[in-house]
N, C-alpha and C. Protein backbone atom coordinates (compact mmCIF):
# COMPACT_ATOMS: atom_id res chain seq x y z
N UNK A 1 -60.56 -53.35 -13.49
CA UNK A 1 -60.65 -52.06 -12.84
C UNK A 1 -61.93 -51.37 -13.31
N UNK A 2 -62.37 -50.91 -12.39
CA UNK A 2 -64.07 -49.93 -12.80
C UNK A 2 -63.32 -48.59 -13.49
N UNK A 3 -64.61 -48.67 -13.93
CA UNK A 3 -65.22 -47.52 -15.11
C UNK A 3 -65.59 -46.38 -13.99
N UNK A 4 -66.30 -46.40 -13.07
CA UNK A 4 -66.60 -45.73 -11.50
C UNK A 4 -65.77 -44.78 -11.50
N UNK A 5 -66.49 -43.50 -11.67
CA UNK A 5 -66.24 -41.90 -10.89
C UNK A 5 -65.89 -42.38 -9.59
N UNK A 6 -64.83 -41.92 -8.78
CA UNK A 6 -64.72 -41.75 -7.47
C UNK A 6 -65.14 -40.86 -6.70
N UNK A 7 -65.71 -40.89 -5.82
CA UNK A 7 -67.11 -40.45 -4.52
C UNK A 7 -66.10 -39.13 -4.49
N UNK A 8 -64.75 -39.33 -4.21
CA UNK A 8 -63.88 -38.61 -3.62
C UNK A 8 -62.99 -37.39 -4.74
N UNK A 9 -64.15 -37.60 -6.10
CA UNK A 9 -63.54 -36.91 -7.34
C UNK A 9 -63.67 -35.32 -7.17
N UNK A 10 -62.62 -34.60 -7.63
CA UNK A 10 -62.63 -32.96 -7.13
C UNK A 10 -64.31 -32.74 -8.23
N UNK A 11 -64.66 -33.68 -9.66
CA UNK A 11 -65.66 -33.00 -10.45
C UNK A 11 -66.74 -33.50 -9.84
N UNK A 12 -66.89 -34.20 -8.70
CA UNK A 12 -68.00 -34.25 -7.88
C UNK A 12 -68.93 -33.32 -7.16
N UNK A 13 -69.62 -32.12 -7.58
CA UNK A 13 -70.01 -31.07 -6.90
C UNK A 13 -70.43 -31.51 -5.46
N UNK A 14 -71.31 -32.65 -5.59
CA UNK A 14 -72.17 -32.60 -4.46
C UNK A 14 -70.88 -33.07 -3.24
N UNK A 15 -69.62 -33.66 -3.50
CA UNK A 15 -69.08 -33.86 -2.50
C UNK A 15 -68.07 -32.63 -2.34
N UNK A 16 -67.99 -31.88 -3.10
CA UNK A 16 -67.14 -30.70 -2.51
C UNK A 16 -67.88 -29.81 -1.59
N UNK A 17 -69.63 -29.88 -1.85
CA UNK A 17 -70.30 -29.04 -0.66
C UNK A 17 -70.04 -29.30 0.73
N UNK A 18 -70.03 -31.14 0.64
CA UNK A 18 -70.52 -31.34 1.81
C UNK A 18 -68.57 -31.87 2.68
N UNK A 19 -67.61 -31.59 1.54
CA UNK A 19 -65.95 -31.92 2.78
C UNK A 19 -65.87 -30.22 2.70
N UNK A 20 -66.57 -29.14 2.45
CA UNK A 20 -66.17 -27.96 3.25
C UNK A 20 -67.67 -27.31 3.82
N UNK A 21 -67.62 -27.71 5.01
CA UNK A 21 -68.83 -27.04 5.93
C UNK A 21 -68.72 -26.19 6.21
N UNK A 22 -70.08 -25.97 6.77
CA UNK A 22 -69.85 -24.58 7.75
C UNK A 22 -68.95 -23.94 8.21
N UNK A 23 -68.44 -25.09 9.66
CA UNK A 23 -67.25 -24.86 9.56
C UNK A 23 -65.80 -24.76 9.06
N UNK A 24 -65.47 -25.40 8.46
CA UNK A 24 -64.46 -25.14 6.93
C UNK A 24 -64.64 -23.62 6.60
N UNK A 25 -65.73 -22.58 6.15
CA UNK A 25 -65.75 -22.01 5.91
C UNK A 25 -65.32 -20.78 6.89
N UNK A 26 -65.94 -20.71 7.87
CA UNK A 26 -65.18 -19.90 8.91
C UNK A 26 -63.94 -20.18 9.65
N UNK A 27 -63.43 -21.45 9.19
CA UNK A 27 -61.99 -21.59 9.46
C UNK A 27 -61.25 -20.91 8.00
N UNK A 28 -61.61 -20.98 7.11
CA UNK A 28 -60.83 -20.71 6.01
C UNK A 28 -61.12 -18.93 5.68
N UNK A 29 -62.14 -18.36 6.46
CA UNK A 29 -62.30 -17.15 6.49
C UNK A 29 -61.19 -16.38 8.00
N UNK A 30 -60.99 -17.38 8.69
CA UNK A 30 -60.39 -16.78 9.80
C UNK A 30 -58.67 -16.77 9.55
N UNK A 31 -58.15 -17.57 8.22
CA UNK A 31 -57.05 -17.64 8.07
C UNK A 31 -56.42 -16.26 7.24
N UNK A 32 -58.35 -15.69 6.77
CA UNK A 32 -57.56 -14.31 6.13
C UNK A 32 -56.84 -13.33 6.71
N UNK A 33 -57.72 -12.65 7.85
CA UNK A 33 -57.10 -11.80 8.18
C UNK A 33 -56.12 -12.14 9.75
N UNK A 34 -55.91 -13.24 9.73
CA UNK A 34 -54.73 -14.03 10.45
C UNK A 34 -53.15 -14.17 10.13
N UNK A 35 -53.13 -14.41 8.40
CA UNK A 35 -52.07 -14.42 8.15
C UNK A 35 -51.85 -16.09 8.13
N UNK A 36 -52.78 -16.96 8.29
CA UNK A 36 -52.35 -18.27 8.46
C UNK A 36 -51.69 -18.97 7.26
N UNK A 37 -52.51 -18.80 6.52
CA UNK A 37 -52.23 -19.71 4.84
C UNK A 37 -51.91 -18.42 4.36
N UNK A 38 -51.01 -18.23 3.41
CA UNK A 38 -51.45 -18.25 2.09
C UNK A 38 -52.10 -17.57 1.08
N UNK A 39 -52.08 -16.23 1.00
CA UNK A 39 -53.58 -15.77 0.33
C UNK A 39 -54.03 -16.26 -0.63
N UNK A 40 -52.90 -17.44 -1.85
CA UNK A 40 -53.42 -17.34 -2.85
C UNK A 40 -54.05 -19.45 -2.37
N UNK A 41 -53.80 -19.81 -1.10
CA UNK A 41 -54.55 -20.98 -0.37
C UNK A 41 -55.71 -20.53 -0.42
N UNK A 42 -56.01 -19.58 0.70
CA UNK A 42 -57.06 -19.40 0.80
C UNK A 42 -58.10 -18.71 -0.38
N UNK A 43 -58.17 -18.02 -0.80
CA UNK A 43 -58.09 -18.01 -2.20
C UNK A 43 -59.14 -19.22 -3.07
N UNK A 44 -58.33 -20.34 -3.17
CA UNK A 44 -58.39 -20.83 -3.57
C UNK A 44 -59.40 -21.55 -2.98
N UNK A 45 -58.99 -21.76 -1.56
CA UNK A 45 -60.25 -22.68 -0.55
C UNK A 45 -61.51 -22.39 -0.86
N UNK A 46 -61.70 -20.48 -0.73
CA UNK A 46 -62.68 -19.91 -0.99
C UNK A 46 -63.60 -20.28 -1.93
N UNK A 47 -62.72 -20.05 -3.04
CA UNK A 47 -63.63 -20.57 -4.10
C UNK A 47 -64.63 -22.21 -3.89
N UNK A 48 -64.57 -22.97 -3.06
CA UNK A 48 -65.42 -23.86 -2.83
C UNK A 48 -66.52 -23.42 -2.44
N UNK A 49 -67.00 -22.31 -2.11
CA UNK A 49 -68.08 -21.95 -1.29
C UNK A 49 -68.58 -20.69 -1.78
N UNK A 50 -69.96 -21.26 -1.40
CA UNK A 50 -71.35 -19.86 -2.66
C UNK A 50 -70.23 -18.56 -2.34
N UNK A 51 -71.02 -17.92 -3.25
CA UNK A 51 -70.35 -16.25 -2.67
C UNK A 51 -71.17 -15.47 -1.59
N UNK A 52 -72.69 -16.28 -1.73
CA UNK A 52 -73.55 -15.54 -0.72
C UNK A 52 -73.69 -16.62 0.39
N UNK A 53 -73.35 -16.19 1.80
CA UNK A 53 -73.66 -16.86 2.98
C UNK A 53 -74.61 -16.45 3.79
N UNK A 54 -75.62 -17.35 4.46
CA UNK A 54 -76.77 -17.03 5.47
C UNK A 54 -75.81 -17.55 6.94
N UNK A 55 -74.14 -17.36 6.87
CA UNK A 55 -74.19 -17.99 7.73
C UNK A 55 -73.93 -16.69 8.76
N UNK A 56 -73.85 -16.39 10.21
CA UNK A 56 -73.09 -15.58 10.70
C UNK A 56 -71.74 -15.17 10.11
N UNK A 57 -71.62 -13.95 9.76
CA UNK A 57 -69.83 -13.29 9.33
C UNK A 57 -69.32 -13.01 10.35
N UNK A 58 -67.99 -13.68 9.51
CA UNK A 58 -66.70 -13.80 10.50
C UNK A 58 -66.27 -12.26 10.85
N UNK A 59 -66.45 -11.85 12.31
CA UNK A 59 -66.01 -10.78 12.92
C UNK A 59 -64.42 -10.42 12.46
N UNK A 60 -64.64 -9.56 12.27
CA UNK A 60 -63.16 -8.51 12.16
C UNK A 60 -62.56 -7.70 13.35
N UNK A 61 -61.44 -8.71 14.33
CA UNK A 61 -61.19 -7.41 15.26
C UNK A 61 -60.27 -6.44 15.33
N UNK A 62 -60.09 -5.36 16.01
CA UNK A 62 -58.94 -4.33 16.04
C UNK A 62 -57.74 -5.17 15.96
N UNK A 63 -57.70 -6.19 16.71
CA UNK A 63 -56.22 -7.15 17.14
C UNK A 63 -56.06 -7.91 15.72
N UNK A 64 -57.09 -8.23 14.52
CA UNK A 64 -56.20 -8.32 13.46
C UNK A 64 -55.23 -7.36 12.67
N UNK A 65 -56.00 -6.20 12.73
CA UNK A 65 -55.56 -5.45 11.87
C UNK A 65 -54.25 -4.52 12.68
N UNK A 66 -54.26 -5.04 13.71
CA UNK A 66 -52.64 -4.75 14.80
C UNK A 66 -51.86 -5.66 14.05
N UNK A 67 -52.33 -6.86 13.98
CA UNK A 67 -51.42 -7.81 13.71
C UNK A 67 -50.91 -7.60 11.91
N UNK A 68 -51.78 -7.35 10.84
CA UNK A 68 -51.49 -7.03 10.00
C UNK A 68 -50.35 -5.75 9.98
N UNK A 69 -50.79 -4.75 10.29
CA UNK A 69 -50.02 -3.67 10.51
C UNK A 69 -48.61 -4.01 11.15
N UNK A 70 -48.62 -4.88 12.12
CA UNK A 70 -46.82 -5.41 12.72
C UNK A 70 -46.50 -6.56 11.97
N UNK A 71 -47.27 -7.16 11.00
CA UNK A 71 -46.34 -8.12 9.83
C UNK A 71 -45.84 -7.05 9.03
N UNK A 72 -46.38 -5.94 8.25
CA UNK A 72 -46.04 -5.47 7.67
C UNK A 72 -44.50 -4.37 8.21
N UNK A 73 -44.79 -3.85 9.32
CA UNK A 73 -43.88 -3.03 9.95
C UNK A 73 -43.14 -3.63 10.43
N UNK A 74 -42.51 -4.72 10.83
CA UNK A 74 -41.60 -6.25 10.84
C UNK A 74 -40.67 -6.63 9.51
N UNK A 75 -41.47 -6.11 8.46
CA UNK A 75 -40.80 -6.48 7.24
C UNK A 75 -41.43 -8.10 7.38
N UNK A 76 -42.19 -8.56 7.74
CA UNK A 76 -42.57 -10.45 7.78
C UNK A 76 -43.11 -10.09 6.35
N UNK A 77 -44.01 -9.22 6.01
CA UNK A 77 -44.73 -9.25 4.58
C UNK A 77 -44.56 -7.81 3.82
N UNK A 78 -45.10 -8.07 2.64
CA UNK A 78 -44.98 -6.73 1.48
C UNK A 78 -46.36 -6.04 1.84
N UNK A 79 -46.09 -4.72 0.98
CA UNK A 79 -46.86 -4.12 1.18
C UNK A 79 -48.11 -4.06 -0.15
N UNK A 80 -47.86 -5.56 -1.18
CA UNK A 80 -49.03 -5.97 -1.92
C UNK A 80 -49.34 -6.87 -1.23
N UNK A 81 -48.66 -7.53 -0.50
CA UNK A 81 -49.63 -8.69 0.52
C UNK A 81 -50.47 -7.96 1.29
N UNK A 82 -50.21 -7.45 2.10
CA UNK A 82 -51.08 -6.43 3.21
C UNK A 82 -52.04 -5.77 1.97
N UNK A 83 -51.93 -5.13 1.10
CA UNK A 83 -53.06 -4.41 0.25
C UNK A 83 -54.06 -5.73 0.13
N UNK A 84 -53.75 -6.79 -0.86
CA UNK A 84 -54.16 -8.29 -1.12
C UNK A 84 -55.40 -8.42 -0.13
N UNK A 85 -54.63 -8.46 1.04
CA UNK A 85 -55.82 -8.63 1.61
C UNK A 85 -56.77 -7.84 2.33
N UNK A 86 -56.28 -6.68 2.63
CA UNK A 86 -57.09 -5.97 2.96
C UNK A 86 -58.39 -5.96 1.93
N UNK A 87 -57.68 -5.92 0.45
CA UNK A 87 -58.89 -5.65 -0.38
C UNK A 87 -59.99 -6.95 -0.49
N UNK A 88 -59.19 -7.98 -0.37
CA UNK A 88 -60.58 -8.92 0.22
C UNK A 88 -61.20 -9.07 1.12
N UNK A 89 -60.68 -8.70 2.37
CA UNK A 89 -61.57 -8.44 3.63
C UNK A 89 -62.15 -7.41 3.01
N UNK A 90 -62.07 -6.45 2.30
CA UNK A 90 -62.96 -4.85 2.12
C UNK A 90 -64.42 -5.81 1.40
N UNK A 91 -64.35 -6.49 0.18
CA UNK A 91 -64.76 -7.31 -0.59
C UNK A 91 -66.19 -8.05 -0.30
N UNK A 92 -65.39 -8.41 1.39
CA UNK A 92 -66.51 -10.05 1.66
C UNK A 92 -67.61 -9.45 2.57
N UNK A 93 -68.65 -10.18 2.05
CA UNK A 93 -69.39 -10.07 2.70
C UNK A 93 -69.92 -11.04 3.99
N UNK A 94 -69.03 -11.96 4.36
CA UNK A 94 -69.11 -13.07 4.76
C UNK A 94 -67.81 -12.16 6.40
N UNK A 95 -67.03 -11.24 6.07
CA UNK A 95 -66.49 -10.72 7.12
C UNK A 95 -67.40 -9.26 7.34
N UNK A 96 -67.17 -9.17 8.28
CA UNK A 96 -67.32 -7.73 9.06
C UNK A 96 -66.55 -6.74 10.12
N UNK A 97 -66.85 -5.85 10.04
CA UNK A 97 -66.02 -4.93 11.60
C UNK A 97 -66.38 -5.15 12.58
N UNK A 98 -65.53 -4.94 13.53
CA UNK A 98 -65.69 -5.58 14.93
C UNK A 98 -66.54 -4.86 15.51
N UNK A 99 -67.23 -3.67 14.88
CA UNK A 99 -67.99 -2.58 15.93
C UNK A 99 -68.53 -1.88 14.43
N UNK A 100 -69.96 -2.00 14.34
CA UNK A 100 -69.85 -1.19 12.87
C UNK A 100 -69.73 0.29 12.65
N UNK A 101 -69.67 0.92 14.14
CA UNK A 101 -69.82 1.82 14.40
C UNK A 101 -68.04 2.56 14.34
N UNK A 102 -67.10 1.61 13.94
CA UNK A 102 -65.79 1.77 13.99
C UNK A 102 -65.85 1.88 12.83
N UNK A 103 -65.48 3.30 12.61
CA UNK A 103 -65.22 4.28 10.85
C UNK A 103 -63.96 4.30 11.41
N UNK A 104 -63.24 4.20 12.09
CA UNK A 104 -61.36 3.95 11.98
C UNK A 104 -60.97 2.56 11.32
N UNK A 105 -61.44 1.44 11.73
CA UNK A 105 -61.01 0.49 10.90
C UNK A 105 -61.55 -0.38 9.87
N UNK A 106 -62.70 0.60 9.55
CA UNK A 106 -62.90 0.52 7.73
C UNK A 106 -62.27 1.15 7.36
N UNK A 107 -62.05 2.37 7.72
CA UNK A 107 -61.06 3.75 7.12
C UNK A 107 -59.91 2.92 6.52
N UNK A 108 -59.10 2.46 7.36
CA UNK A 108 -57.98 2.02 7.85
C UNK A 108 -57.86 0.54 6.79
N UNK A 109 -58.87 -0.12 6.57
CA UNK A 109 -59.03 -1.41 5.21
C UNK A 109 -59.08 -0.97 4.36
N UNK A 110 -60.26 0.11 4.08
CA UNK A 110 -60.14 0.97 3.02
C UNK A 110 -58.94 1.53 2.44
N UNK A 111 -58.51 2.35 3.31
CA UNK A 111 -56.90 2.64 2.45
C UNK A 111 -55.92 1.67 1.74
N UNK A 112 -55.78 0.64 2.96
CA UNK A 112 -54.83 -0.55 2.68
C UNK A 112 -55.02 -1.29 1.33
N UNK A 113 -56.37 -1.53 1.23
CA UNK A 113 -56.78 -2.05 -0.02
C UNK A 113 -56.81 -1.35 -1.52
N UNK A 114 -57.12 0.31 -1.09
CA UNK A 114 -57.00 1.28 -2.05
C UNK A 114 -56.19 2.00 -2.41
N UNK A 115 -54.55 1.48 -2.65
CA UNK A 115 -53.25 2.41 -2.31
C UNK A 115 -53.59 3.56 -3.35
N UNK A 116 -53.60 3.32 -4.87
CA UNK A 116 -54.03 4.16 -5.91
C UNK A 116 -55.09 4.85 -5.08
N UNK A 117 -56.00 5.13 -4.41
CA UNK A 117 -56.50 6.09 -4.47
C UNK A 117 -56.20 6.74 -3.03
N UNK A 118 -55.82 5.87 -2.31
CA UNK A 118 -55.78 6.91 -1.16
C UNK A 118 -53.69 7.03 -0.16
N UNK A 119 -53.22 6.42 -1.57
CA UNK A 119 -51.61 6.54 -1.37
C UNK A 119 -51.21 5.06 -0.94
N UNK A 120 -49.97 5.13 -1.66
CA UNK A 120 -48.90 4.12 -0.90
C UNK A 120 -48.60 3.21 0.12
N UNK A 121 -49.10 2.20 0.40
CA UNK A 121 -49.00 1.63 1.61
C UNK A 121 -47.37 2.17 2.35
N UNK A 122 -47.06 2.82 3.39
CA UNK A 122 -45.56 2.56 3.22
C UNK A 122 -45.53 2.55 5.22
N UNK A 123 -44.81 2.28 5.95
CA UNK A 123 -44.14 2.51 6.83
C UNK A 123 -44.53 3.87 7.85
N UNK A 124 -44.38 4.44 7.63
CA UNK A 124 -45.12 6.02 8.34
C UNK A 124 -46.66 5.80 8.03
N UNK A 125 -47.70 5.68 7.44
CA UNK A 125 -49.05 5.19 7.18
C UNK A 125 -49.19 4.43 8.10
N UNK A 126 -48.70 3.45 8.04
CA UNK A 126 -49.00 1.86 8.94
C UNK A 126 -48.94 2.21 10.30
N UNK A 127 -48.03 3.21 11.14
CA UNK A 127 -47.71 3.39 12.36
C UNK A 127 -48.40 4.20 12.74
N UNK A 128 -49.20 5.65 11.27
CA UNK A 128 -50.59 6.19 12.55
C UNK A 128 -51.55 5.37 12.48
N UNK A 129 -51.92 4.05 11.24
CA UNK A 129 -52.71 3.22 11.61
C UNK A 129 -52.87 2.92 12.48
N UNK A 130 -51.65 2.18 12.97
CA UNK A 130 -51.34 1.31 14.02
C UNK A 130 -52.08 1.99 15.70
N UNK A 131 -51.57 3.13 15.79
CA UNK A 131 -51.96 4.19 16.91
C UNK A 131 -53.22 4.36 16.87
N UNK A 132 -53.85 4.64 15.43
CA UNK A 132 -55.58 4.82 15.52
C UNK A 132 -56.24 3.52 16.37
N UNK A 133 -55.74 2.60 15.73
CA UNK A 133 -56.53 1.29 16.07
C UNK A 133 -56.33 1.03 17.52
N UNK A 134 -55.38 1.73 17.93
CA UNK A 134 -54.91 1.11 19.80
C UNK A 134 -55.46 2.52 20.34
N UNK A 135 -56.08 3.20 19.57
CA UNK A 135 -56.75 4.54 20.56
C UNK A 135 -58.14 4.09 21.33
C-alpha cells in the first residue's frame, strides 16, 4: 500500500479550491437566505472560500426575506435561526440588496440580526416587516 497523499485529501488546499467553484459558491450563498441547508452546513461550506470575492454578489430579493419572515411566522424556525442569519447576510459581502436604494430591507436585516439593539425578534415585528417588504 502507498505512502501517497490522496489527490482527493480534505489537507489538499489546491484541491479544495478547485471541487468548490465559482459556482459552488453562489450555490452555497443562495442556500443562505433560502433556507436550504443548514446554517451551520453552510457555514461550514463557506468556509472553503476566500472571504474576499471579485465575483458578482449574490442578489438579495424582497421574496427572500418574505420567505424568511413566513418560516419564522409558521413557527418552521426560531427566532435565533432567523437572527443567525440575517446577521450573516448583514455580514457578507459577497450578498447584496435587491435595490440598494431599498433602506426597508436593510432596515429590516438590520434589526433581525441586531435583536439586542434594536429589540426582540418576536411575532408582531415580523408581520410589519412582512407588510413593509410587500409595500
Amino acid at each position: 500500500m502507498s505512502n501517497r497523499t490522496s489527490p482527493h485529501s480534505a489537507k489538499n488546499p489546491t484541491l479544495v479550491h478547485t471541487l468548490f467553484s465559482n459556482h459552488d459558491r453562489q450555490a452555497t450563498l443562495s442556500a443562505l437566505p433560502n433556507f436550504q441547508r443548514p446554517l451551520s452546513t453552510v457555514m461550514a461550506r463557506l468556509a472553503h472560500f476566500e472571504f474576499d470575492s471579485t465575483d458578482e454578489p449574490l442578489t438579495l430579493e424582497p421574496s427572500h426575506l418574505r420567505h424568511a419572515l413566513t418560516l419564522f411566522l409558521d413557527n418552521q424556525i426560531s427566532a435565533s435561526n432567523l437572527e443567525e442569519r440575517a446577521n450573516q447576510i448583514e455580514t457578507r459581502d459577497d450578498l447584496r440588496v435587491y435595490d440598494t436604494d431599498d433602506e426597508i430591507t436593510a432596515s429590516i436585516i438590520f434589526d433581525l440580526a441586531n435583536p439586542t439593539l434594536q429589540g426582540i425578534i418576536t411575532d408582531k415585528n415580523c408581520r410589519t416587516a412582512f407588510d413593509q417588504v410587500n409595500r
